[in-house]
N, C-alpha and C. Protein backbone atom coordinates (compact mmCIF):
# COMPACT_ATOMS: atom_id res chain seq x y z
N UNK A 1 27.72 21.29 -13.31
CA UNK A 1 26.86 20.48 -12.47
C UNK A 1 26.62 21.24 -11.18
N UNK A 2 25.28 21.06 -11.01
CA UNK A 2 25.16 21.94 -9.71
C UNK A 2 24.99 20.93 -8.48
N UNK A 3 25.45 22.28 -7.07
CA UNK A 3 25.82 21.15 -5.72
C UNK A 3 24.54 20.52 -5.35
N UNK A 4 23.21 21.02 -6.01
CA UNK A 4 21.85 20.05 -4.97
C UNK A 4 21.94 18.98 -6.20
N UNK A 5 22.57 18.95 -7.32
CA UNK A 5 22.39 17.61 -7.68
C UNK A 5 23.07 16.51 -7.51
N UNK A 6 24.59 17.45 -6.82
CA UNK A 6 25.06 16.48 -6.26
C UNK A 6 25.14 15.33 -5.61
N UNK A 7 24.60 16.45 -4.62
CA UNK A 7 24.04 16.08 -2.86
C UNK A 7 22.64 14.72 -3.66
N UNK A 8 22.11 15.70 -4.37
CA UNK A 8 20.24 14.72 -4.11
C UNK A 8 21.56 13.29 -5.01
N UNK A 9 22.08 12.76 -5.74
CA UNK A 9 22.40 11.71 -6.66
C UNK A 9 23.29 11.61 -5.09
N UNK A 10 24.10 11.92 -4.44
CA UNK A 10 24.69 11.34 -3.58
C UNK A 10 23.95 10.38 -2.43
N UNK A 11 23.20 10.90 -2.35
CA UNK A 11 21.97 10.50 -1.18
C UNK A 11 21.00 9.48 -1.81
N UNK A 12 20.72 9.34 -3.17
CA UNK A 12 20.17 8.38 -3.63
C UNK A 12 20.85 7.44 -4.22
N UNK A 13 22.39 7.46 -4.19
CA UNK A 13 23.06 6.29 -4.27
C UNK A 13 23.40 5.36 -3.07
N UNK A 14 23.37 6.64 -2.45
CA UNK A 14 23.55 5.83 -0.57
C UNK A 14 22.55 5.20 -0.42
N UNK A 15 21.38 5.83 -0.35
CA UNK A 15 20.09 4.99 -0.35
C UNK A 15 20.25 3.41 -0.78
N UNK A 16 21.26 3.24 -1.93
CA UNK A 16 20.62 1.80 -2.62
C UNK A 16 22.04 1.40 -1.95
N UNK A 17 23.09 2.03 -1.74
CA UNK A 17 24.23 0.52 -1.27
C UNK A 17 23.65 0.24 -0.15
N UNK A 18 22.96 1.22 1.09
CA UNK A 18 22.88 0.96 2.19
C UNK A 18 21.50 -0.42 2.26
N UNK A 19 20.97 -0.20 1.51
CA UNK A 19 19.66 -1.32 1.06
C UNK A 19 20.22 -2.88 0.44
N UNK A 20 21.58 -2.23 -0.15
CA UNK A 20 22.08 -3.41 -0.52
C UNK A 20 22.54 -4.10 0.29
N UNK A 21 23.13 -3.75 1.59
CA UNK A 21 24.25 -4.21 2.68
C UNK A 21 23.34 -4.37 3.57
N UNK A 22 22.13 -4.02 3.80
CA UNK A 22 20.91 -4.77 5.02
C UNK A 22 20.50 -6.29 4.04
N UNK A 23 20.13 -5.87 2.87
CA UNK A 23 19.56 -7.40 2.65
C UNK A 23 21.02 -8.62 2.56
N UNK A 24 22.02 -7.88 2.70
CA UNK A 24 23.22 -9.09 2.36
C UNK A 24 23.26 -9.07 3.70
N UNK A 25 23.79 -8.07 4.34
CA UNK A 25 23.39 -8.78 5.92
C UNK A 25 22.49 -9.51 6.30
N UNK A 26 21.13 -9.51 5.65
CA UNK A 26 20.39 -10.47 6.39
C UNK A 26 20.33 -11.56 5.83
N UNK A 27 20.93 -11.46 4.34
CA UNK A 27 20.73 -12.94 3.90
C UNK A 27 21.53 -13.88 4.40
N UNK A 28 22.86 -13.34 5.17
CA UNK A 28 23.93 -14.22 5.41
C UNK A 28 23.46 -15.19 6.60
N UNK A 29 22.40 -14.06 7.31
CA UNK A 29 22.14 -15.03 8.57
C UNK A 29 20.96 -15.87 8.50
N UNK A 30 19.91 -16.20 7.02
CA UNK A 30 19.15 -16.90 6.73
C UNK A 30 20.09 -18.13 5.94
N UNK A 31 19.56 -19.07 5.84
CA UNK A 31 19.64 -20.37 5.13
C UNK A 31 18.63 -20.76 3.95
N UNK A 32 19.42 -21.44 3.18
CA UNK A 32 18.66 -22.09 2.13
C UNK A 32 18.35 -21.23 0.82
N UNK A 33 17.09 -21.48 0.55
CA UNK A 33 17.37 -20.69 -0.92
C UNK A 33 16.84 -18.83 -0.48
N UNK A 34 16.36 -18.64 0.52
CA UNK A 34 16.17 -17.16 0.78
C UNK A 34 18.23 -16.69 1.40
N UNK A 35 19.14 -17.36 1.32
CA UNK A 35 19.91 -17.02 1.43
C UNK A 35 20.48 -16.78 0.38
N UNK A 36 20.25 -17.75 -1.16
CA UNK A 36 20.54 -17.01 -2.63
C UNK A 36 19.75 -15.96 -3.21
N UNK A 37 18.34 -16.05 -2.72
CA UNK A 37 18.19 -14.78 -3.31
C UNK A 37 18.31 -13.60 -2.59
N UNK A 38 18.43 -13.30 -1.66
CA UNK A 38 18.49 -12.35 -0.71
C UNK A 38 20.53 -11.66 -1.15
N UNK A 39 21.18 -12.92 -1.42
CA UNK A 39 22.45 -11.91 -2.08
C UNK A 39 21.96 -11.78 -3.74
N UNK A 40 21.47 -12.57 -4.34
CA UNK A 40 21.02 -11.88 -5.71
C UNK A 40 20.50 -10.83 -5.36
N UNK A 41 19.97 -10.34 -4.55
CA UNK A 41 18.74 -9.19 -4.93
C UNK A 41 19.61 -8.02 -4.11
N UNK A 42 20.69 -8.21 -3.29
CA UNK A 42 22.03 -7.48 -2.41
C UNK A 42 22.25 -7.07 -3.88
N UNK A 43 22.78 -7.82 -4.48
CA UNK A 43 23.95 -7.38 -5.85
C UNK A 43 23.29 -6.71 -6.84
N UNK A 44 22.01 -6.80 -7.20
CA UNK A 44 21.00 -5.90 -7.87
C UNK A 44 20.91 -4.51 -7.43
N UNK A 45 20.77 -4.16 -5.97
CA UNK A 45 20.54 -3.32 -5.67
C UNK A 45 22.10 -2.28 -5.41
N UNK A 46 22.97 -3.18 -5.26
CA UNK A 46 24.25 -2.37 -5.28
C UNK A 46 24.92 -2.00 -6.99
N UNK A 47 24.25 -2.76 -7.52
CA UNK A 47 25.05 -2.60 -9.13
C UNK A 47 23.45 -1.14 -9.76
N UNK A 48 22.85 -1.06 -8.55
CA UNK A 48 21.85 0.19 -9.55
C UNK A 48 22.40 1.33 -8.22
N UNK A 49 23.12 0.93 -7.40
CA UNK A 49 23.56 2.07 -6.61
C UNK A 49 24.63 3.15 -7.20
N UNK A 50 25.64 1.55 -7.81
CA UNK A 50 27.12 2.42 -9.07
C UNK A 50 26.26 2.87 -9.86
N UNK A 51 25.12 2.30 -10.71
CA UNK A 51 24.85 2.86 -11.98
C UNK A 51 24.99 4.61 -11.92
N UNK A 52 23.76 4.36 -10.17
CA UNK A 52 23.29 6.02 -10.69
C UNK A 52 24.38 6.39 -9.98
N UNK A 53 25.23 6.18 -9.76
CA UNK A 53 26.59 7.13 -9.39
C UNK A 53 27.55 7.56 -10.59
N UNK A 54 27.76 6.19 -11.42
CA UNK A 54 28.59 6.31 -12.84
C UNK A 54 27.54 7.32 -13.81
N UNK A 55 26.10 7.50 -13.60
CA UNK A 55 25.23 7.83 -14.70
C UNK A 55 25.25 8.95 -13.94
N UNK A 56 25.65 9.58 -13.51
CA UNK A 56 25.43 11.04 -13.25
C UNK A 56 26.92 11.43 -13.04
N UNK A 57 27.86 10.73 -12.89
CA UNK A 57 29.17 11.51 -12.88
C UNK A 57 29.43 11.61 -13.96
N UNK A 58 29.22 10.71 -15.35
CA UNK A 58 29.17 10.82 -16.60
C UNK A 58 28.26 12.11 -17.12
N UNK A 59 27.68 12.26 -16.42
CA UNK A 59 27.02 13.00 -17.57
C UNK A 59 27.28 14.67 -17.86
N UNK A 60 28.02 15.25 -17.15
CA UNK A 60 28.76 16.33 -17.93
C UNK A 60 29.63 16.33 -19.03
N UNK A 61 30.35 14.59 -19.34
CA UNK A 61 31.02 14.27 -20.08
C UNK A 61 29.77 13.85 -22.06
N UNK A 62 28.78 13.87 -21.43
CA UNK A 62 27.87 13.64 -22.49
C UNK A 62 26.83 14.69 -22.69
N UNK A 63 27.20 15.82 -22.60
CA UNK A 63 26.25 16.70 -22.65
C UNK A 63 25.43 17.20 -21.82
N UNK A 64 25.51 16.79 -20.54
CA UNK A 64 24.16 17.24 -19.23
C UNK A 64 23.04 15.65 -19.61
N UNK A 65 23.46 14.82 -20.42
CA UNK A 65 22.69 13.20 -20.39
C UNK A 65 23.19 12.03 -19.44
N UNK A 66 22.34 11.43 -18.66
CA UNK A 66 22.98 10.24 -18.36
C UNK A 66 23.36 9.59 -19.15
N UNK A 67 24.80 8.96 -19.45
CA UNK A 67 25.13 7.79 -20.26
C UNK A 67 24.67 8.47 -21.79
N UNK A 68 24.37 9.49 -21.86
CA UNK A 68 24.19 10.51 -23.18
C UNK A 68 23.28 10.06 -24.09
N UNK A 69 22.32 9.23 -22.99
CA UNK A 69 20.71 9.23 -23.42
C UNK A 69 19.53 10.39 -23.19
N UNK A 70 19.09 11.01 -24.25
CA UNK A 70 18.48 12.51 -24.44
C UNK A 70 17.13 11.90 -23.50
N UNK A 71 16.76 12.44 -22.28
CA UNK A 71 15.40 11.74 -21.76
C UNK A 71 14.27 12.44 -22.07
N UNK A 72 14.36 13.51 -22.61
CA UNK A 72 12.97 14.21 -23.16
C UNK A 72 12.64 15.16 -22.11
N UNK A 73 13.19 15.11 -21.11
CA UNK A 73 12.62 16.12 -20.22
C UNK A 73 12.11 17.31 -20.60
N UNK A 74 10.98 18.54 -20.54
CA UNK A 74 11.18 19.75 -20.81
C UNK A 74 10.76 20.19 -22.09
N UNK A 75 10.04 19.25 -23.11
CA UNK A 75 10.22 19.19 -24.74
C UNK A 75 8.69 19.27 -24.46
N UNK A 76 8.08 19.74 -25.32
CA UNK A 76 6.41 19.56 -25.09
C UNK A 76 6.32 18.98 -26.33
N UNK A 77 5.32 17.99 -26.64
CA UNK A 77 4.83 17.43 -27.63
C UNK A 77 3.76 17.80 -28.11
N UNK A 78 3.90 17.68 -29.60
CA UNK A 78 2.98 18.45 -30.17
C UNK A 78 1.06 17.70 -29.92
N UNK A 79 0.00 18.28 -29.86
CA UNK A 79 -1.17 17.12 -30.06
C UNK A 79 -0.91 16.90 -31.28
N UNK A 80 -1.85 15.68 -31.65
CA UNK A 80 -1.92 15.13 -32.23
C UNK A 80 -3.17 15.57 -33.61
N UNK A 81 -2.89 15.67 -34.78
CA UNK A 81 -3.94 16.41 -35.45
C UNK A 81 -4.20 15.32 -36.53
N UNK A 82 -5.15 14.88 -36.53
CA UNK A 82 -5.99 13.90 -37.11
C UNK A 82 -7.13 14.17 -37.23
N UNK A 83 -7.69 14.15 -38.92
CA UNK A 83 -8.29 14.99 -39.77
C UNK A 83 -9.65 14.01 -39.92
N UNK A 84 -10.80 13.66 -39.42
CA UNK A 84 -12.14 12.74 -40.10
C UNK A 84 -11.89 12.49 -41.31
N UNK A 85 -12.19 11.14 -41.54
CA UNK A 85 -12.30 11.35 -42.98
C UNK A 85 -13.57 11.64 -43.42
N UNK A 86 -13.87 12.11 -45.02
CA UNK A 86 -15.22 12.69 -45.14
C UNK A 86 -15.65 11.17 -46.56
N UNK A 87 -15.69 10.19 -45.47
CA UNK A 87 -16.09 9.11 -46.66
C UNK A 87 -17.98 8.96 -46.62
N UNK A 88 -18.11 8.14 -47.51
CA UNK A 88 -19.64 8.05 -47.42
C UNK A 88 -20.36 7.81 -46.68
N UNK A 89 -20.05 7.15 -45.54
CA UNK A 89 -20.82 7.06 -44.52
C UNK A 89 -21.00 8.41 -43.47
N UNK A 90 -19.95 9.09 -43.23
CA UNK A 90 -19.64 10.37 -42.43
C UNK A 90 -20.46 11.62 -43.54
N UNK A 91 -20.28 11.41 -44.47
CA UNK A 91 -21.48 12.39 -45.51
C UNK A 91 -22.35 12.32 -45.27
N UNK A 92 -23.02 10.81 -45.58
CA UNK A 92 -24.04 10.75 -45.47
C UNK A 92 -25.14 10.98 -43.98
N UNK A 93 -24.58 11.10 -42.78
CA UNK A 93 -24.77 11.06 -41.89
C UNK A 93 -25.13 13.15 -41.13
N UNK A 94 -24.38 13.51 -42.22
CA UNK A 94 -24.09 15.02 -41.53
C UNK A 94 -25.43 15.70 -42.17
N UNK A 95 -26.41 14.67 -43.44
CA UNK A 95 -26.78 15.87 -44.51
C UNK A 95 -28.27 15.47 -43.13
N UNK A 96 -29.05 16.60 -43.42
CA UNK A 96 -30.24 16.42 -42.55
C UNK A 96 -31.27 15.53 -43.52
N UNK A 97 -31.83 14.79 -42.96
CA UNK A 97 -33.01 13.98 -43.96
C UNK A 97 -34.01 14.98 -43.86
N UNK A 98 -34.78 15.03 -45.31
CA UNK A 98 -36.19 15.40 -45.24
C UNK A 98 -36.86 14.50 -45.16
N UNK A 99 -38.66 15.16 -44.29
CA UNK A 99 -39.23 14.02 -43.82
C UNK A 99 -40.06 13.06 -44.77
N UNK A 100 -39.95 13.34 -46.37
CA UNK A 100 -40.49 13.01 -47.46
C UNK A 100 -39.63 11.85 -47.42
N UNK A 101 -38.63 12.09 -48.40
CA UNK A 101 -37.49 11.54 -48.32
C UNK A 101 -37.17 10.21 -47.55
N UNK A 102 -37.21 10.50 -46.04
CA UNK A 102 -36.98 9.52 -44.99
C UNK A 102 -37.64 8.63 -45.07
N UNK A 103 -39.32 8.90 -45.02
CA UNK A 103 -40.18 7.58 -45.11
C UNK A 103 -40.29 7.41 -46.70
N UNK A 104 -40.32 7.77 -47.34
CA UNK A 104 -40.57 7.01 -48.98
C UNK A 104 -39.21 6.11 -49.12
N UNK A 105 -39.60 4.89 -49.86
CA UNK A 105 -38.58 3.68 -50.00
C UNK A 105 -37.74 4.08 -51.56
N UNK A 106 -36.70 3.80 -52.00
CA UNK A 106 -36.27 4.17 -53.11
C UNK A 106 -36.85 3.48 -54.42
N UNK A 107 -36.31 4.36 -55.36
CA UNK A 107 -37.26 4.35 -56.82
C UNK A 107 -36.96 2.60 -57.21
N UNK A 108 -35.69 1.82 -57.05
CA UNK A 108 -35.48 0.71 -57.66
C UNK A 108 -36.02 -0.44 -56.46
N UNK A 109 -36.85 0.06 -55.46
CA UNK A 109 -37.01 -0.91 -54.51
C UNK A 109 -38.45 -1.80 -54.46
N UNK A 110 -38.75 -2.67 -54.13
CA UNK A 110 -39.74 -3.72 -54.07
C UNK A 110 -40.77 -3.11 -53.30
N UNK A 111 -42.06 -2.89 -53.58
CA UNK A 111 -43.11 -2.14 -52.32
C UNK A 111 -42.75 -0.69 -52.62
N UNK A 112 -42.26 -0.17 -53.90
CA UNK A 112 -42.53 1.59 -53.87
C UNK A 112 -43.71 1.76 -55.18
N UNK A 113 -44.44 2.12 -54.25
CA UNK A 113 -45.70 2.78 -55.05
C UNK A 113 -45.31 4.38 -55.27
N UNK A 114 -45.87 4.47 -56.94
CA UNK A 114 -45.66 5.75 -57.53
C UNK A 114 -47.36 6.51 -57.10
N UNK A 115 -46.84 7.47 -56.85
CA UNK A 115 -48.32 8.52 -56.34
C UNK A 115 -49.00 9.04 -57.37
């Protein structure tokens, strides 16, 4: 484990207890129901402060993973190769019409006069 990842996971765990201990400080000195949620949302923010402290001290123990979940970092994904299909409508569409062809109505149709 290297020391800037230390430092950076040290500093972003501080980040969240210290966020946790302003809103519990301030909830203590509000009343009523912004005084329950204000420690709910204290205890949220201190239980994701341990996480990322436990999820990164763990993770030399799991391979270089937090909690020895693989995050994909670094992996390139392949595109995606998806082929047209060549059904009758996509055929029929690619062939060029002749201009005979185009305006004359077909042989089994109502209104085709033979020349």
């Amino acid at each position: 484990m290297s020391v800037g990842l230390i430092i950076h996971v040290v500093i972003f765990a501080l980040a969240f207890l210290t966020a946790a201990y302003l809103v519990y400080a301030a909830a203590q000195k509000s009343e009523g129901m912004l005084k329950s949620v204000g420690t709910i949302l204290a205890a949220i923010l201190g239980a994701l402060g341990v996480l990322v402290l436990i999820g990164h001290l763990s993770a030399p123990m799991t391979g270089g993973r937090p909690f020895g979940i693989d995050m994909g970092h670094g992996e390139a994904t392949a595109p995606s190769t998806v082929v047209p299909s060549t059904g009758g409508a996509a055929s029929d569409a690619a062939k060029p019409a002749d201009s005979e062809d185009a305006a004359a109505p077909a042989e089994g149709e109502a209104g085709a006069a033979k020349p």
